[in-house]
Every structure is written in C-alpha cells, then in structure tokens.
C-alpha atoms as a PDB file:
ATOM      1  CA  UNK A   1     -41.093 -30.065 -44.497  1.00  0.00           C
ATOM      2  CA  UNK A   2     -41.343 -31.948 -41.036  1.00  0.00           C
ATOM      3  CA  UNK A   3     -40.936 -30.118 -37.978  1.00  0.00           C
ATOM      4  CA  UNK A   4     -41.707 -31.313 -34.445  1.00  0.00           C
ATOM      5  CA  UNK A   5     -43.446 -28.512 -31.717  1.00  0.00           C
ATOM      6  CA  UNK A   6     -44.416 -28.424 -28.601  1.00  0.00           C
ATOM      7  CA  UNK A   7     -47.983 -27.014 -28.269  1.00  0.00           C
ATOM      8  CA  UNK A   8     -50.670 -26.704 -24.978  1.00  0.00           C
ATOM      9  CA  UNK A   9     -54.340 -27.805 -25.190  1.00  0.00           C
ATOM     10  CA  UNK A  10     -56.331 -25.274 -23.703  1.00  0.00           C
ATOM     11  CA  UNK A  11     -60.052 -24.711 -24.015  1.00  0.00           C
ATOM     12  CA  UNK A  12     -60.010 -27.404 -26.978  1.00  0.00           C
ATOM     13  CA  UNK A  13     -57.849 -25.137 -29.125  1.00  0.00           C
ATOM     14  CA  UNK A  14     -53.923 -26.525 -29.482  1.00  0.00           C
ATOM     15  CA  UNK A  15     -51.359 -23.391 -28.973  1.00  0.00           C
ATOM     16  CA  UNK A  16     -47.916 -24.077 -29.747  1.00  0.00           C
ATOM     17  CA  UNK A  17     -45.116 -22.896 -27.372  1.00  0.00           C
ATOM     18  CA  UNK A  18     -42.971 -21.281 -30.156  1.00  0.00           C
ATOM     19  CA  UNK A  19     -43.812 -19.327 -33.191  1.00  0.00           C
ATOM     20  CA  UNK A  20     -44.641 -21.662 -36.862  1.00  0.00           C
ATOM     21  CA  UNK A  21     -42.940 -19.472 -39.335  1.00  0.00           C
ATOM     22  CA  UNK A  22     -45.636 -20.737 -41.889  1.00  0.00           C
ATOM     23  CA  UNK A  23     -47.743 -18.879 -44.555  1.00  0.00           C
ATOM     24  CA  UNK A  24     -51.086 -18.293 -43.051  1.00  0.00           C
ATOM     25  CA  UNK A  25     -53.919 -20.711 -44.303  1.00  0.00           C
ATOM     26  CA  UNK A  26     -50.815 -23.606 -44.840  1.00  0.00           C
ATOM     27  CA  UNK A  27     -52.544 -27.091 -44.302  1.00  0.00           C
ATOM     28  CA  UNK A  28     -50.762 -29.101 -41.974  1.00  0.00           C
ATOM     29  CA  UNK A  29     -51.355 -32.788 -40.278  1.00  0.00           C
ATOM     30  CA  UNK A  30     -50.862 -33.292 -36.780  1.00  0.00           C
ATOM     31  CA  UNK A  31     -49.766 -36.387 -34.499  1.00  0.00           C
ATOM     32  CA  UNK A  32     -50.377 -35.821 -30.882  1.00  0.00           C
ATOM     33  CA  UNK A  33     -48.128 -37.777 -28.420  1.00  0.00           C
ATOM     34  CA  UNK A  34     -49.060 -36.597 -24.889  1.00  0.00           C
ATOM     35  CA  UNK A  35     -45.728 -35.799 -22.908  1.00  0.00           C
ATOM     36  CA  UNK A  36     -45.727 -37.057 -19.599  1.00  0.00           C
ATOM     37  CA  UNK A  37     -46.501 -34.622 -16.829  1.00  0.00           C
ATOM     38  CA  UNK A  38     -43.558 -33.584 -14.093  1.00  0.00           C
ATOM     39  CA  UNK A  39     -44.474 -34.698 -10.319  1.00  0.00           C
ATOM     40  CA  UNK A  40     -45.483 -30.971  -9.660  1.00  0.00           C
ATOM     41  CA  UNK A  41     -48.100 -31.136 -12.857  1.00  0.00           C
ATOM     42  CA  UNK A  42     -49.568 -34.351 -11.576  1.00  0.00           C
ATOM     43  CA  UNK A  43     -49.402 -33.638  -7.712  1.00  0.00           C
ATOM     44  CA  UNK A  44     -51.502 -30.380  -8.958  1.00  0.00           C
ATOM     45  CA  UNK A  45     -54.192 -32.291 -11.031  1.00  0.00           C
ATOM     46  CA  UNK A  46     -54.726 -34.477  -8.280  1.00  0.00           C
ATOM     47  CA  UNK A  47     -55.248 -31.599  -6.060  1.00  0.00           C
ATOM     48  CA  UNK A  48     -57.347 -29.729  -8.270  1.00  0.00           C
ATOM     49  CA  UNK A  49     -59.490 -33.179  -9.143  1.00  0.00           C
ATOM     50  CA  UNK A  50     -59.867 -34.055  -5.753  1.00  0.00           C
ATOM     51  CA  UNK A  51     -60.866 -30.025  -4.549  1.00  0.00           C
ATOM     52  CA  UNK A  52     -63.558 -30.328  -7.619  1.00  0.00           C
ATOM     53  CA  UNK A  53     -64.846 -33.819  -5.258  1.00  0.00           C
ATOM     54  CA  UNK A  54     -64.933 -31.597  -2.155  1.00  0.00           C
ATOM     55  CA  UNK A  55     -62.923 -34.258  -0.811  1.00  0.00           C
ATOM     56  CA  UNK A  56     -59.530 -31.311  -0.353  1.00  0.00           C
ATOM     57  CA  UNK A  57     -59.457 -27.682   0.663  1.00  0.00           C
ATOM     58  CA  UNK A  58     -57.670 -24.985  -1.086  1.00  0.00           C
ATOM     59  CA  UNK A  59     -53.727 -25.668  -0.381  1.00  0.00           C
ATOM     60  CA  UNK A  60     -51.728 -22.442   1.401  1.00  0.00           C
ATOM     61  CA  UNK A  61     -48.766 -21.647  -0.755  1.00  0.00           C
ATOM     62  CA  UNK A  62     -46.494 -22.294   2.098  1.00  0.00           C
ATOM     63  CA  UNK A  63     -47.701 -26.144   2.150  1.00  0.00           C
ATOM     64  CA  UNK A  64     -47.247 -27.117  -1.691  1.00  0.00           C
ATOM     65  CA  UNK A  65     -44.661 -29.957  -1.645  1.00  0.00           C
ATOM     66  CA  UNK A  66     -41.006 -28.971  -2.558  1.00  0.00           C
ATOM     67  CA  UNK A  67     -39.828 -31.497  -5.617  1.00  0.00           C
ATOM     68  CA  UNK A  68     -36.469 -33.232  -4.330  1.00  0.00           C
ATOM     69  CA  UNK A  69     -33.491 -33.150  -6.393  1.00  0.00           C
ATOM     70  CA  UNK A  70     -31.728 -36.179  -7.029  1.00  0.00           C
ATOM     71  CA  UNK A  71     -28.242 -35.759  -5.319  1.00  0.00           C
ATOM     72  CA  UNK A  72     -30.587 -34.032  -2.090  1.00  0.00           C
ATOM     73  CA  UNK A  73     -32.302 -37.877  -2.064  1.00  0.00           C
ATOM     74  CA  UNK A  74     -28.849 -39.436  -2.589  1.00  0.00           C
ATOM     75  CA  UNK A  75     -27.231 -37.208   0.203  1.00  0.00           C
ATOM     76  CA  UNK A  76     -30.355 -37.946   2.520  1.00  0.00           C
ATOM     77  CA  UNK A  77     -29.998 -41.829   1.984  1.00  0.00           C
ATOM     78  CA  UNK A  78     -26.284 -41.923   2.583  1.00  0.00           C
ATOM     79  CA  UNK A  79     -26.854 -39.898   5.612  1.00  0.00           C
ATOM     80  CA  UNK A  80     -29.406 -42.482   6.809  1.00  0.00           C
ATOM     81  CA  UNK A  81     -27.137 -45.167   5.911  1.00  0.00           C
ATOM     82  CA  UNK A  82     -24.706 -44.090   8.135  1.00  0.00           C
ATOM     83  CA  UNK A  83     -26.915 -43.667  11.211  1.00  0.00           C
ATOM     84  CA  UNK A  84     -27.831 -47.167  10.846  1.00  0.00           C
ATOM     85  CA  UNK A  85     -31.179 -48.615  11.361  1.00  0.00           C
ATOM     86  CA  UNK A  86     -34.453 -46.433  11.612  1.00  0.00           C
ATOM     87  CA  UNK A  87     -35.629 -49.255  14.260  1.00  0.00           C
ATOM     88  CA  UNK A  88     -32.123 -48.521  16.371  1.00  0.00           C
ATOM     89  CA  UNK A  89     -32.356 -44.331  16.736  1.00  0.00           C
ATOM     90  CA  UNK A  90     -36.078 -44.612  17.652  1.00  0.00           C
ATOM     91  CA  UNK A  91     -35.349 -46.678  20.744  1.00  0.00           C
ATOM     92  CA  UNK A  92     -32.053 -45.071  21.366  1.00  0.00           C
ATOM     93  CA  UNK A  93     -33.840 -41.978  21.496  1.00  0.00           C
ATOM     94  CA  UNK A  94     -36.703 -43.392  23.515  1.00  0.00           C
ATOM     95  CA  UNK A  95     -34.182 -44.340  25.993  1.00  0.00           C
ATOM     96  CA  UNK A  96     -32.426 -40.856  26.116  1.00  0.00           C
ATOM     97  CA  UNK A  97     -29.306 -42.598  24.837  1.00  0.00           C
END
C-alpha cells in the first residue's frame, strides 16, 4: 500500500496532519519532499530569524502585511493603467492640477 500525507516537523518528531489508519508498530519508509512555504510562512520566518539577530522588534498585530489576492493586484494595475504615468500624477499633483 502507497499512500501520500502531509505531516509537520516539530521538535524533530514528524506529525502527520490526518490520521494513518495503520496497525500500531507497522514499519513504514518515508520520502520527505519539503512543500514550499506561502508568502505569510516565509514573511514570518524572516521576521522571527531576523528578531532572534536583534536586528527587528516584536511586530503589532495591526502591522503584519495583508497577502494580496490576485484579481485585487489585477484591479490595482488596471486602475493604474488608466491614470497613466506614475511620473505624470506626481507633478500634476505638485502643481495642484
């Protein structure tokens, strides 16, 4: 029997994330292929590496960075698209136009 789970390493023990219906004691063989980690999970372990450095403070709840869905980025380019060039607005605002 082959089945494919998805487990967590913690504290250098692997803990799956659903129930092995399995007889206890059942050998098994494992192949690990790390999954790769969502912005948030890697935004965090940067955080918490560089905190560890003392180069960061603790980070209010109220500042962690809001992930982006893909049609808000699509709907924010075509909006900037349409108000033509960054360069343009900045001195039309400048000059109170």
């Amino acid at each position: 029997m082959t089945e494919v789970i998805t487990a967590i390493y913690e504290q250098g023990v692997l803990r799956p994330l659903t129930p092995l219906h399995l007889p206890e004691h059942t050998r098994v063989e494992i192949q690990v292929a790390v999954q790769p980690a969502t912005g948030l999970e890697a935004r965090q372990r940067v955080r918490a590496a560089l905190q560890a450095a003392g180069l960061a403070g603790a980070t209010p709840a109220d500042e962690m960075v809001v992930s982006v869905s893909e049609g808000q980025l699509a709907a924010a380019a075509q909006a900037l698209g349409e108000a033509g060039p960054l360069s343009e607005l900045i001195i039309a605002e400048r000059e109170g136009r």
